[in-house]
Protein backbone atom coordinates (compact mmCIF):
# COMPACT_ATOMS: atom_id res chain seq x y z
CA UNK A 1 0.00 0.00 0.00
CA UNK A 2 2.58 2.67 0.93
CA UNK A 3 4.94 1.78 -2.59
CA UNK A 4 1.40 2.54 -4.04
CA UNK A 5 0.91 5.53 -2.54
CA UNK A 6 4.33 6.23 -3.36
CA UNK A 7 4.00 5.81 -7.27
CA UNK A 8 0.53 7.82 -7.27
CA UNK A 9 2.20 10.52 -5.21
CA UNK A 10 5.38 10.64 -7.73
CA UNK A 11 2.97 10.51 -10.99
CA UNK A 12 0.98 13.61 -9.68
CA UNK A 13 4.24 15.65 -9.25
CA UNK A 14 4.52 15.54 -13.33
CA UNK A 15 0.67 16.86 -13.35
CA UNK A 16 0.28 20.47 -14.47
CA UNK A 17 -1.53 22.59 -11.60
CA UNK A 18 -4.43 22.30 -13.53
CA UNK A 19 -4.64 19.23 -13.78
CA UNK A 20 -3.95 18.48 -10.17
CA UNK A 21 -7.17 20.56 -9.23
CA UNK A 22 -9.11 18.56 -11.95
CA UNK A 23 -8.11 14.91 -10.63
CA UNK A 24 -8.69 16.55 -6.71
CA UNK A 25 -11.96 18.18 -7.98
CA UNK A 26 -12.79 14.01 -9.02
CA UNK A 27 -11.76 12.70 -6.16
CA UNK A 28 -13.54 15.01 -4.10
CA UNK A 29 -16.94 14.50 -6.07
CA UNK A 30 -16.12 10.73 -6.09
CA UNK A 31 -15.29 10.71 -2.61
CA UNK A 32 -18.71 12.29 -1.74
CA UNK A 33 -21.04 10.90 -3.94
CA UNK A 34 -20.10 7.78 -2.48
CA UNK A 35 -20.42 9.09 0.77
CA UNK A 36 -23.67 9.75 -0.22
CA UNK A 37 -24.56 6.55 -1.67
CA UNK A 38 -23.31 5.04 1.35
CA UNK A 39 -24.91 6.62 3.87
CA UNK A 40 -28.33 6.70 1.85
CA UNK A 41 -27.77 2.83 1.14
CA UNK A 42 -27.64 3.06 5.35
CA UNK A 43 -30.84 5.02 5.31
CA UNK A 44 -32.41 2.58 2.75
CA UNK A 45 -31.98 -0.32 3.82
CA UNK A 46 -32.64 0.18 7.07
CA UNK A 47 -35.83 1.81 5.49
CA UNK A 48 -36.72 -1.25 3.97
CA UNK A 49 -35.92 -3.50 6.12
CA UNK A 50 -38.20 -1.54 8.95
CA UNK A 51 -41.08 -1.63 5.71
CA UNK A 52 -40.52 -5.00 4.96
CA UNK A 53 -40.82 -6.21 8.73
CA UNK A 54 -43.71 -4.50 8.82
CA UNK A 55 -44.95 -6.52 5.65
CA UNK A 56 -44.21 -9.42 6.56
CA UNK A 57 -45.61 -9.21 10.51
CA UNK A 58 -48.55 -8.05 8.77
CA UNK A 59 -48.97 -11.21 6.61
CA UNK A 60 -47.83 -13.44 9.26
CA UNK A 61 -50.23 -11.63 11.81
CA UNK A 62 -53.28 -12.15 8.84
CA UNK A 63 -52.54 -15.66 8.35
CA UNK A 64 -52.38 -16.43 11.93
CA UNK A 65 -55.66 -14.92 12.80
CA UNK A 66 -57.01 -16.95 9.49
CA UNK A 67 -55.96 -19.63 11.58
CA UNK A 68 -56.87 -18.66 14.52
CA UNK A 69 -60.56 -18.05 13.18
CA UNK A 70 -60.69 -21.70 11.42
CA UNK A 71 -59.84 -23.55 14.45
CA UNK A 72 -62.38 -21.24 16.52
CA UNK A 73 -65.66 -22.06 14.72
CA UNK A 74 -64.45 -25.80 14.80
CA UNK A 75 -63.63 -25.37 18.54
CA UNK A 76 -66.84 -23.73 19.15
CA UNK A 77 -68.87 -27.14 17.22
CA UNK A 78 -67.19 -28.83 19.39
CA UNK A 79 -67.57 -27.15 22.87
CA UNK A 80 -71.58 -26.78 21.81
CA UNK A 81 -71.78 -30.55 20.90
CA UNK A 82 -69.82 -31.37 25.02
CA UNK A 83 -72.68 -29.09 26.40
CA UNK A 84 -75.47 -30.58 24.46
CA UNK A 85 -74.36 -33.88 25.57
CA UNK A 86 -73.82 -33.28 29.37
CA UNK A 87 -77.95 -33.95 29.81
CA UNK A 88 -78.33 -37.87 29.61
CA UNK A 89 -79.06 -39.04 25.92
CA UNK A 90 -79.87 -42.37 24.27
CA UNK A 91 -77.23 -44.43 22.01
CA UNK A 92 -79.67 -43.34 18.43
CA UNK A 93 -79.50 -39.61 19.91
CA UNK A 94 -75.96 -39.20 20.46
CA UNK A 95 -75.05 -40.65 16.85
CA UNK A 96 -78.23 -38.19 15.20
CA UNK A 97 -76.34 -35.37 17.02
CA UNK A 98 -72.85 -36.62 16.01
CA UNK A 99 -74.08 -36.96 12.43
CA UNK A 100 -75.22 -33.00 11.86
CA UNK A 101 -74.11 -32.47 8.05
CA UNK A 102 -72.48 -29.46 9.65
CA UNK A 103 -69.89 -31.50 11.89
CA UNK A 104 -69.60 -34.61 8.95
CA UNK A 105 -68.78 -31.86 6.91
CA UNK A 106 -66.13 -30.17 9.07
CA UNK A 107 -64.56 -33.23 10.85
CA UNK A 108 -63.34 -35.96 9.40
CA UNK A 109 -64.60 -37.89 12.25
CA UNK A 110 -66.67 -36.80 14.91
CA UNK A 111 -66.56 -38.75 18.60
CA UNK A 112 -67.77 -39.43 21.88
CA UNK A 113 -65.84 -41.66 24.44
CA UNK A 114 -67.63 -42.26 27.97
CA UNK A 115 -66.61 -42.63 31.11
CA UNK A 116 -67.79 -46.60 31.27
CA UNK A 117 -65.81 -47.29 27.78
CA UNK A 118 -68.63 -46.77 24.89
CA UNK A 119 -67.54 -45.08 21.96
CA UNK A 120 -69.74 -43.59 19.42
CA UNK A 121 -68.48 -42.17 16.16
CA UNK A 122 -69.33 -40.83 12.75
CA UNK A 123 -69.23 -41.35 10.38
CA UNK A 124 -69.52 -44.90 11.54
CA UNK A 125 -66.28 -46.83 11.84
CA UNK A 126 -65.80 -50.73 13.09
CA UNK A 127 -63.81 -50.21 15.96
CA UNK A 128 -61.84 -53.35 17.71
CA UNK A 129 -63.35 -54.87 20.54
CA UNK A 130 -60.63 -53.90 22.86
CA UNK A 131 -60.90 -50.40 21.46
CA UNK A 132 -61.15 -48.48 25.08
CA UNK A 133 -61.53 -44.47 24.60
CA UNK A 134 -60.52 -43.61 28.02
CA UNK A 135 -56.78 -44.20 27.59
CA UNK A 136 -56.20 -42.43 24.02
CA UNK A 137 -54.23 -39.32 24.72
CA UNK A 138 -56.99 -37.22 23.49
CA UNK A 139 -59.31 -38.74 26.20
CA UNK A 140 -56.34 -38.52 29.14
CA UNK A 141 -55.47 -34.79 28.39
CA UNK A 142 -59.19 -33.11 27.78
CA UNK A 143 -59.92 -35.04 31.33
CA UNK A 144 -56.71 -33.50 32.74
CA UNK A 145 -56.72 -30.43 31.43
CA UNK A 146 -60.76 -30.27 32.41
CA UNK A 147 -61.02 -27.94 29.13
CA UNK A 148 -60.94 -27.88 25.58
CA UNK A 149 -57.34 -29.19 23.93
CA UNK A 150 -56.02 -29.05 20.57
CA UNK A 151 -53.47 -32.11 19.84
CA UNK A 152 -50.18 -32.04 18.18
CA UNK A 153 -50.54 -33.02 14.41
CA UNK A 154 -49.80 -36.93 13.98
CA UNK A 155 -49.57 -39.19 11.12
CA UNK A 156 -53.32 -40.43 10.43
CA UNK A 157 -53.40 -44.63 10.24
CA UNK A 158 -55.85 -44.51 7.17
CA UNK A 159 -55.07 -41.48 5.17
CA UNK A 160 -51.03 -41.02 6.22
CA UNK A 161 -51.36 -37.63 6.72
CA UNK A 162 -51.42 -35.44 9.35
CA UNK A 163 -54.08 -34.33 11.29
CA UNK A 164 -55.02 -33.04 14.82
CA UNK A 165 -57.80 -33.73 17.08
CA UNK A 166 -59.85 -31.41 19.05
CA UNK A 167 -61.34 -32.42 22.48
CA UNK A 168 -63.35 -30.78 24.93
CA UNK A 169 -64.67 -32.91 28.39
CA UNK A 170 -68.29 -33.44 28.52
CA UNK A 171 -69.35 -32.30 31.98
CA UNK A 172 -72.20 -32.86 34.17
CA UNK A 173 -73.53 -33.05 37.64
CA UNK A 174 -71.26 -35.56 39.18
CA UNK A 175 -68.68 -35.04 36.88
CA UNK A 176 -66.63 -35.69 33.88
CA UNK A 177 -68.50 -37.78 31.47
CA UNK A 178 -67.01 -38.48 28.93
CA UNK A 179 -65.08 -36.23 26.16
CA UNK A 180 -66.21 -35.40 22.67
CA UNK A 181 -63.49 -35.18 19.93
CA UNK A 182 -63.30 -34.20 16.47
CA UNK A 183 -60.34 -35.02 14.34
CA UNK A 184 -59.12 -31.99 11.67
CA UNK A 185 -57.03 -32.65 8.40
CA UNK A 186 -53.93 -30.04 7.67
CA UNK A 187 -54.52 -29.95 4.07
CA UNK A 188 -56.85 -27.57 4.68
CA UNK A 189 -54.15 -25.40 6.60
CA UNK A 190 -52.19 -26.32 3.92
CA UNK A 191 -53.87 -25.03 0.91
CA UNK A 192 -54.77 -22.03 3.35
CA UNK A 193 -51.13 -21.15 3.85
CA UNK A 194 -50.38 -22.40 0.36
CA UNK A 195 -53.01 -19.49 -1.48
CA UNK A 196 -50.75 -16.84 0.26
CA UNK A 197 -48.74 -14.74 -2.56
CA UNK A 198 -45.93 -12.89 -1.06
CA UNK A 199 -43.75 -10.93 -3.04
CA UNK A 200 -40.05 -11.97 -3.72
CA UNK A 201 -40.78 -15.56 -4.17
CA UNK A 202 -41.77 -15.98 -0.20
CA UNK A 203 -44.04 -18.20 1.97
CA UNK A 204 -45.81 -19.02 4.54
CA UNK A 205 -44.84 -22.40 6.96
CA UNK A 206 -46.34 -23.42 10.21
CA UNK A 207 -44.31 -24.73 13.04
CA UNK A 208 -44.93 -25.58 17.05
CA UNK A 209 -43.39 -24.30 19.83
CA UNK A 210 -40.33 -26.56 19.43
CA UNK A 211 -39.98 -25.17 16.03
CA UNK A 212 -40.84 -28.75 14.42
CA UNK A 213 -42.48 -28.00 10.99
CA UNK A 214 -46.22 -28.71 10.55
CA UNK A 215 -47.23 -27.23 7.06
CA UNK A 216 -44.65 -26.25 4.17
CA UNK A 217 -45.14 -25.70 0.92
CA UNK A 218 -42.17 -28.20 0.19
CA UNK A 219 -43.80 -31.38 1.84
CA UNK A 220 -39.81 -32.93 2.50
CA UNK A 221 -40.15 -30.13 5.09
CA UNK A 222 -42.71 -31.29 7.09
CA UNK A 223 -42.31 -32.85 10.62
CA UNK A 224 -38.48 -31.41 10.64
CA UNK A 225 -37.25 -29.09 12.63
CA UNK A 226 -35.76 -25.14 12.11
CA UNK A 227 -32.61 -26.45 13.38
CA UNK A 228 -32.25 -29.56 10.32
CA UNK A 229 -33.87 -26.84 7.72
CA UNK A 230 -31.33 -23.79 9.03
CA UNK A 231 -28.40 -25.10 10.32
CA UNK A 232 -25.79 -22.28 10.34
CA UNK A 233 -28.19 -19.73 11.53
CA UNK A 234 -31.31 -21.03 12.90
CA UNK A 235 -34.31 -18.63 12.91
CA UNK A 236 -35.70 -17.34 16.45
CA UNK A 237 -39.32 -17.68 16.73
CA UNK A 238 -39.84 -13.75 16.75
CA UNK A 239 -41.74 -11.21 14.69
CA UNK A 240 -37.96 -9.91 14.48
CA UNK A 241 -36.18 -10.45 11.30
CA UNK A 242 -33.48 -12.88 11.46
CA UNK A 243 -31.58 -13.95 8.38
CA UNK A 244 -30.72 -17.88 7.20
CA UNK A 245 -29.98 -19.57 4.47
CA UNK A 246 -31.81 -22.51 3.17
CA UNK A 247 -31.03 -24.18 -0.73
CA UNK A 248 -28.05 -22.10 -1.37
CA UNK A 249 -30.36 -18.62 -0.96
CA UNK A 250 -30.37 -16.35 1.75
CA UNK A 251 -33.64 -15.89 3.43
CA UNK A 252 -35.25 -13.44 5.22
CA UNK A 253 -38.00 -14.83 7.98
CA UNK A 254 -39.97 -13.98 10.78
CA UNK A 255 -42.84 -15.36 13.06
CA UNK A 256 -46.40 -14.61 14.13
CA UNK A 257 -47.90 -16.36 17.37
CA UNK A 258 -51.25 -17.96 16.46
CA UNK A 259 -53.05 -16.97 19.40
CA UNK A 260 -56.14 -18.31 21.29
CA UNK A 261 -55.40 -21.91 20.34
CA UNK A 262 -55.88 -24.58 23.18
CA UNK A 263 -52.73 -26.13 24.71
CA UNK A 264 -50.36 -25.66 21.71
CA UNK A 265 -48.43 -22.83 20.66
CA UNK A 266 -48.32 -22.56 16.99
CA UNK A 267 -46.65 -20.09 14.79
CA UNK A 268 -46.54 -18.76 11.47
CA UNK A 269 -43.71 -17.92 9.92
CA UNK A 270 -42.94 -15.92 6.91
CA UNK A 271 -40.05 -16.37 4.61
CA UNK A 272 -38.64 -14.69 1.86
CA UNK A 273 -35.88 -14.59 -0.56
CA UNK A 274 -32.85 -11.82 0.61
CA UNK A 275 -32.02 -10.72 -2.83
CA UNK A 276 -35.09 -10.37 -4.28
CA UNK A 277 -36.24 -8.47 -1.05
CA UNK A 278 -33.16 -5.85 -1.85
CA UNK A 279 -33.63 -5.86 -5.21
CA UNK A 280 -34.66 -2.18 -5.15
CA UNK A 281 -31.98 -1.39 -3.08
CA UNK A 282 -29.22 -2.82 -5.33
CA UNK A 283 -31.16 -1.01 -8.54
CA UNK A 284 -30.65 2.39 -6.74
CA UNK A 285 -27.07 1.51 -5.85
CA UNK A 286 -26.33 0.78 -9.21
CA UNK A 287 -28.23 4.02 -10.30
CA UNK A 288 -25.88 6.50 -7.53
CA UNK A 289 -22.87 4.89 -9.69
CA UNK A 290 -24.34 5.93 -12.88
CA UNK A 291 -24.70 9.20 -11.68
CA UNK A 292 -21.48 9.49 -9.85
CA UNK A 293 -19.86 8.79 -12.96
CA UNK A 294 -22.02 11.46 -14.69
CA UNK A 295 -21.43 14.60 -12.54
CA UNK A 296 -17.36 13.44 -12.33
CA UNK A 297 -17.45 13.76 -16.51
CA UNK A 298 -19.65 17.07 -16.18
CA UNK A 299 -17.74 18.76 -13.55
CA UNK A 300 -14.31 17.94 -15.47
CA UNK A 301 -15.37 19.25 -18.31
CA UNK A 302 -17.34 22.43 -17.12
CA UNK A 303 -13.78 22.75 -14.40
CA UNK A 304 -12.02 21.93 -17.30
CA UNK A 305 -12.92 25.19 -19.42
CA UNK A 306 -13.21 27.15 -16.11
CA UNK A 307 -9.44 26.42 -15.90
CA UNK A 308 -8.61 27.18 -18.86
CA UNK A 309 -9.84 30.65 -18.44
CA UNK A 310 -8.91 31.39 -14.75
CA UNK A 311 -5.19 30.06 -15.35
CA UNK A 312 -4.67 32.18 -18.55
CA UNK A 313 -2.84 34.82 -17.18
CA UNK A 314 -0.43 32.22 -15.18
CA UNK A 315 0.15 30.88 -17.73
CA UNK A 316 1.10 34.45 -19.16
CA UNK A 317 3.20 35.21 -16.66
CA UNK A 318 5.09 31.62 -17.15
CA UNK A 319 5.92 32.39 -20.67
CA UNK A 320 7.20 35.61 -19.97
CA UNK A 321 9.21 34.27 -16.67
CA UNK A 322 10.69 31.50 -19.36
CA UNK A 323 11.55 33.59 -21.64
CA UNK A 324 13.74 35.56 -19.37
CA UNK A 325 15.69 32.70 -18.07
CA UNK A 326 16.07 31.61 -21.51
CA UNK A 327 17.84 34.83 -22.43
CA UNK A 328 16.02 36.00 -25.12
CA UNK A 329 13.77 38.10 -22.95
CA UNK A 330 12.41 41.67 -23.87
CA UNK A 331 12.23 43.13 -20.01
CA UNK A 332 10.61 46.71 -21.69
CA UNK A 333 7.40 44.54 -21.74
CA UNK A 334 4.63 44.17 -18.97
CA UNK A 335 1.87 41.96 -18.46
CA UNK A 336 -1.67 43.44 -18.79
CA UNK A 337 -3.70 43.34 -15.65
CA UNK A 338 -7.44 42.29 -16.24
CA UNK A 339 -8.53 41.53 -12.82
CA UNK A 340 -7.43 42.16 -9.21
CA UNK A 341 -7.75 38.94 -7.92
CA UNK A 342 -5.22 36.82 -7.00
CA UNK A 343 -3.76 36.90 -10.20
CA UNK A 344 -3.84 40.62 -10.78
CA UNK A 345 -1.75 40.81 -7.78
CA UNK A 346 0.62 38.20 -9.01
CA UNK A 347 1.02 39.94 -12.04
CA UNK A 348 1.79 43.38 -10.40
CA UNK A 349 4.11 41.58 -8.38
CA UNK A 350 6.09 40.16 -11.62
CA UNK A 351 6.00 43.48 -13.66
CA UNK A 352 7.58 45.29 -10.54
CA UNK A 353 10.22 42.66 -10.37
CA UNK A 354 10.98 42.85 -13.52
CA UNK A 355 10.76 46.83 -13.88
CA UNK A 356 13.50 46.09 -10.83
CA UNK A 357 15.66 43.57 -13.41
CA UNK A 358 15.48 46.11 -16.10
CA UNK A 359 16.83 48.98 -13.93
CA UNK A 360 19.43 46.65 -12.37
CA UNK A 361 20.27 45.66 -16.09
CA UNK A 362 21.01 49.38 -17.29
CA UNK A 363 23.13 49.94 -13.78
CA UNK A 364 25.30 47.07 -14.96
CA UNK A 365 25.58 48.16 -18.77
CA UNK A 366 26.63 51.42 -17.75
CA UNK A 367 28.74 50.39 -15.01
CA UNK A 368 30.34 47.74 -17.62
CA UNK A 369 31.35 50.29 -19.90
CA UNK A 370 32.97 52.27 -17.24
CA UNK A 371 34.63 49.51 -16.54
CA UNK A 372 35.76 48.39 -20.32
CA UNK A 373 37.50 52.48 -19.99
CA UNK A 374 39.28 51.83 -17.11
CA UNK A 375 40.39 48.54 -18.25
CA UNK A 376 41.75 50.29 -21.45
CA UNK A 377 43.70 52.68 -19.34
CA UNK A 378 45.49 49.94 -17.34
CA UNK A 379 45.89 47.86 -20.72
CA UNK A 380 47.43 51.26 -22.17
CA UNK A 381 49.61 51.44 -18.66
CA UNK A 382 50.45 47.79 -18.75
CA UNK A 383 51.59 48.57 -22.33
CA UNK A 384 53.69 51.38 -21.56
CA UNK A 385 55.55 49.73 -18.72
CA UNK A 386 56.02 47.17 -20.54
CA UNK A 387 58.28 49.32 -23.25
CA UNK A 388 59.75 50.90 -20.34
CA UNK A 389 60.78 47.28 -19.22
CA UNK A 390 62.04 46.11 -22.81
CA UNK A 391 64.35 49.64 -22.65
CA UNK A 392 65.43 48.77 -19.28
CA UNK A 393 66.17 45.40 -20.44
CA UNK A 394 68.25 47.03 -23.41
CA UNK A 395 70.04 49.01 -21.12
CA UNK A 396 70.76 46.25 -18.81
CA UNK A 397 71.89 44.04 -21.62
CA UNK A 398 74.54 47.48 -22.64
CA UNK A 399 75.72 47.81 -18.94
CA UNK A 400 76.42 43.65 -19.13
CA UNK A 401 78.07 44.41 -22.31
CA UNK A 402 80.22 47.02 -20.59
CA UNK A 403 81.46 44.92 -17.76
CA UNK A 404 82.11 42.40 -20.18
CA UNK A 405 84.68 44.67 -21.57
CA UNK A 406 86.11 46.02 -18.66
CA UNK A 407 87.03 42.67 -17.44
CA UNK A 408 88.94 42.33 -20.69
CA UNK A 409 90.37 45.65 -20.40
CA UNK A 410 90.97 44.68 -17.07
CA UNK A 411 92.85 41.55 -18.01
CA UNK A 412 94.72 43.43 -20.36
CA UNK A 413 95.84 46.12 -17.78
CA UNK A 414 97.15 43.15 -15.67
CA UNK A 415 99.15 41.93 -18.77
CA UNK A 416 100.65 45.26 -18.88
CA UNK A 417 101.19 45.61 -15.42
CA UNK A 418 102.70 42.44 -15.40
CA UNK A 419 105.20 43.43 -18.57
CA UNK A 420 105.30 46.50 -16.69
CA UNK A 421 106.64 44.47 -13.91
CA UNK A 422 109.05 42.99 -15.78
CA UNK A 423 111.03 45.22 -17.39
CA UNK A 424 111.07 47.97 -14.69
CA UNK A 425 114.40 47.98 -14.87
CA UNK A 426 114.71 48.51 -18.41
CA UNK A 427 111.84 50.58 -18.45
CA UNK A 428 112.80 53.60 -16.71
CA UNK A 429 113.26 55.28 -18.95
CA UNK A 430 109.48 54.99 -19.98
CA UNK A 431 108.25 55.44 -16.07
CA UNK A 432 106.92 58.75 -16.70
CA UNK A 433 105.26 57.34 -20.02
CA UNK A 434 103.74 54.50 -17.88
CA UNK A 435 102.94 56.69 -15.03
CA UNK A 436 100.48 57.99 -17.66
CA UNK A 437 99.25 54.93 -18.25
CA UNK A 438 98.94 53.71 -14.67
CA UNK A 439 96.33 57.33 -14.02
CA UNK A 440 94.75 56.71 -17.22
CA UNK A 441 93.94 53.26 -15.92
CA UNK A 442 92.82 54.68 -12.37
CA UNK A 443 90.87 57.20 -14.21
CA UNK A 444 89.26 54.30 -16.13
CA UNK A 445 88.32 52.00 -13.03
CA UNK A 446 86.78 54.96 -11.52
CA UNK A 447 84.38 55.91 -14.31
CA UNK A 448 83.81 52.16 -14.42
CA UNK A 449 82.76 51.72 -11.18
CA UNK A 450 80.53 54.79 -11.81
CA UNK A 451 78.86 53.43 -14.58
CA UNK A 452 78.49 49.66 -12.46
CA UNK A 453 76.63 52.15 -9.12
CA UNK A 454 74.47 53.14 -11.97
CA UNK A 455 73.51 50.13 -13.44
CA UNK A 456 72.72 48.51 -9.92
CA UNK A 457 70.58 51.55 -9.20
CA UNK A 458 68.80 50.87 -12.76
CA UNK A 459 68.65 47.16 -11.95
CA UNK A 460 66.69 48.27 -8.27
CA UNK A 461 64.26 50.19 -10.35
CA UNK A 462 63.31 47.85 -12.93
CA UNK A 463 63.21 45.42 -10.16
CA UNK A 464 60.37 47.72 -8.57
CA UNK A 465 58.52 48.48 -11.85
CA UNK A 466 58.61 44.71 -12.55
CA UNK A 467 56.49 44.10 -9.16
CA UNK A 468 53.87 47.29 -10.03
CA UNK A 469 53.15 45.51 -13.34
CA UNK A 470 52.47 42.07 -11.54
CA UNK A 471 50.01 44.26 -9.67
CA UNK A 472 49.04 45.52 -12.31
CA UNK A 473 47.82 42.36 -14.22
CA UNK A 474 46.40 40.93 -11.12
CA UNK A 475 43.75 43.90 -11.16
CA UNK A 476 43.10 43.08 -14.67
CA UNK A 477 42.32 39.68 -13.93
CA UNK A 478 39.97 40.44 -11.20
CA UNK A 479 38.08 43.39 -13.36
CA UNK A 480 37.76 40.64 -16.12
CA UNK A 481 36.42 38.06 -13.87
CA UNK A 482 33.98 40.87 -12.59
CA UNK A 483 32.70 41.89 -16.12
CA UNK A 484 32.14 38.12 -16.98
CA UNK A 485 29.89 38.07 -14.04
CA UNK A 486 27.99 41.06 -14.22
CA UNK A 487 27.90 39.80 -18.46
């Protein structure tokens, strides 16, 4: 993530600033548009899951009360037929009021089982011999519970499917006697539950208490339990939403308590598929992104021209700022202020610097042809003492030339003095002659050590010009180094 970072940070460093508020501008509209969408996916869902909740209580809440009201009317037959039949009756008056058309029709079997054993029935059935009423469950719990009961759903022996039973004691003066019971098919639950059309491919199911399945609309269903049909998250029985899978699909169920039923606790639950239930919530996710997508395009392209205008005169000024670094610059020009924004000000800025270049420009001009004078006159001095140096050197090279030849003259005196020497004795006669000689030579040595003082004090001199002109050229250096600077 952070060499990432890294490369996007290092690619928008070669943006133009233009560009750079473009992609922000993107990112910013991206950034809240899916903010938006976010937060109004929050708002919508929970929107829809609060309407669909409702919904479905509501259909759960209708179906149990259909429910509720079928098993009623059949619990009140029965509960009318118990009082009729607490007064004493006859065998052929028991089976005409067991046989109403009313209770054949809504029973598949209609009973009575006394408290000495008898058991009348219709319509008629051949009972075993053995066949005792009093210990069926039916019989035990109405007795025990001393009012009506409603059975769990069991497998019927005849017909193989389920059914329940409903039984109410018959009571009378000295006590229970007997218990009349009326045995109820499910299919008719079934096709009840069955007719419901819920939207998003959902249904209705009926369980117990102990969440064991009594009607589905897939019959493999039936007699399991929410735990077998839901095993990684099984269902709650609440009107809360809970969310399972079952088949590879998510589902979305809840509950609804059948109430007023006798000694069971049935309840109806509603399921329905999760996708289909969000569908509308994925369509207007789906439509944010289309429109995202839209408004980025329109507001680069409407930022885009904005841009263009608003960064004209920057990009003014960078032309004109390149074009003096490039050396080619004309600094008697200025930029034309249209606006005094922050641009305007910018520009002021830049025409006052350069205004400031072009002044500092003319200083140097005219201080560089000052200096171009001045470096003519020490050129022309440098010149000069450089003759003076060559006629020094001349005269230098005459007084070497002269003490060249008084060491021969001197060599050649010390020849004579030596012949001198030699024939004094024969040369007295010449001693005033050479007495001559010897002055003339004394005369000579002292105009030649004249002329050596004055060549040493010559030498001294040039000596001393020699170091001004090193001075001299050092200057020269420095004032050229200067002008290539200020050039």
């Amino acid at each position: 993530f952070r060499v990432s970072l890294k490369a996007l940070i290092g690619m928008t460093k070669s943006l133009k600033f233009s560009h750079k508020i473009l992609l922000a501008a993107s990112l910013v509209v991206i950034a809240a548009f899916t903010l938006f969408t976010f937060y109004n996916d929050y708002l919508q869902r929970n929107a829809l899951r609060l309407q669909l909740k409702e919904n479905l209580n509501q259909t759960g809440d209708s179906t149990a009360g259909n429910i509720r009201n079928w098993l009623s009317g059949r619990i009140l037959l029965v509960e009318n037929l118990a009082e009729n039949a607490s007064s004493p009756q006859s065998t052929d008056a028991q089976n005409l009021a067991l046989g109403q058309p009313t209770l054949i029709a809504t029973f598949m079997s209609i009973y009575q089982g006394k408290s000495d054993g008898s058991f009348v029935t219709q319509p008629p059935d051949d009972m075993p011999a053995d066949y005792d009423p009093r210990t069926r469950p039916w019989y035990v719990d109405a007795v025990r519970a001393g009012k009506t009961i409603l059975t769990e759903p069991y497998l019927d022996a005849v017909t193989k499917g389920l059914i329940v039973t409903l039984a109410t004691p018959v009571k009378s003066a000295s006590g229970v006697s007997g218990v009349i019971g009326g045995d109820l098919s499910l299919e008719i639950l079934v096709k009840m539950i069955s007719s419901l059309r819920l939207h998003g491919d959902g249904y209705a199911f009926l369980v117990d208490a102990n969440g064991r399945i009594l009607v589905h609309p897939d019959t493999s269903l039936v007699m399991k339990t929410l735990a077998e049909v839901y095993p990684a998250n099984t269902p709650k029985l609440s009107q809360n939403l809970s969310e399972s899978e079952h088949a590879g699909k998510a589902q979305i169920l809840t509950f609804a308590h059948v109430d007023g039923l006798p000694s069971v606790n049935w309840y109806v639950g509603v399921a329905m598929d999760k996708e289909i239930a969000y569908a509308s919530l994925g369509e207007f996710r789906n439509s944010a992104i289309v429109a995202t997508v839209i408004a980025v395009v329109l507001i680069i392209l409407l930022l885009g021209m904005l841009l263009s205008v608003l960064m004209r005169p920057l990009n003014l000024m960078g032309r004109a700022m390149h074009d003096i670094a490039a050396g080619e610059g004309d600094l008697t020009k200025r930029l034309t202020i249209q606006s005094e924004d922050e641009f305007g000000y910018l520009g002021n800025g830049f025409n006052l610097f350069v205004e400031r270049i072009h002044d500092s420009m003319r200083e140097v001009a005219s201080s560089t042809v000052q200096l171009n004078e001045v470096a003519q006159r020490v050129v022309n001095a440098s010149n000069s003492s450089m003759l003076n140096s060559d006629q020094q050197s001349n005269r230098t090279n005459s007084v070497a030339a002269a003490i060249n030849e008084l060491g021969a003259a001197t060599q050649e005196i010390a020849q004579n003095a030596a012949r001198a020497s030699g024939h004094s004795s024969d040369a007295r006669t010449l001693a005033s002659d050479g007495q001559d000689v010897v002055g003339q030579n004394i005369a000579a040595m002292s105009r030649l050590s004249k002329r050596i003082s004055n060549a040493s004090e010559q030498i001294e001199t040039l000596n001393t010009k020699t170091a001004n002109i090193g001075q001299i050229l050092e200057v020269i250096t420095g004032i050229s180094q200067q002008t290539n600077l200020l050039a």
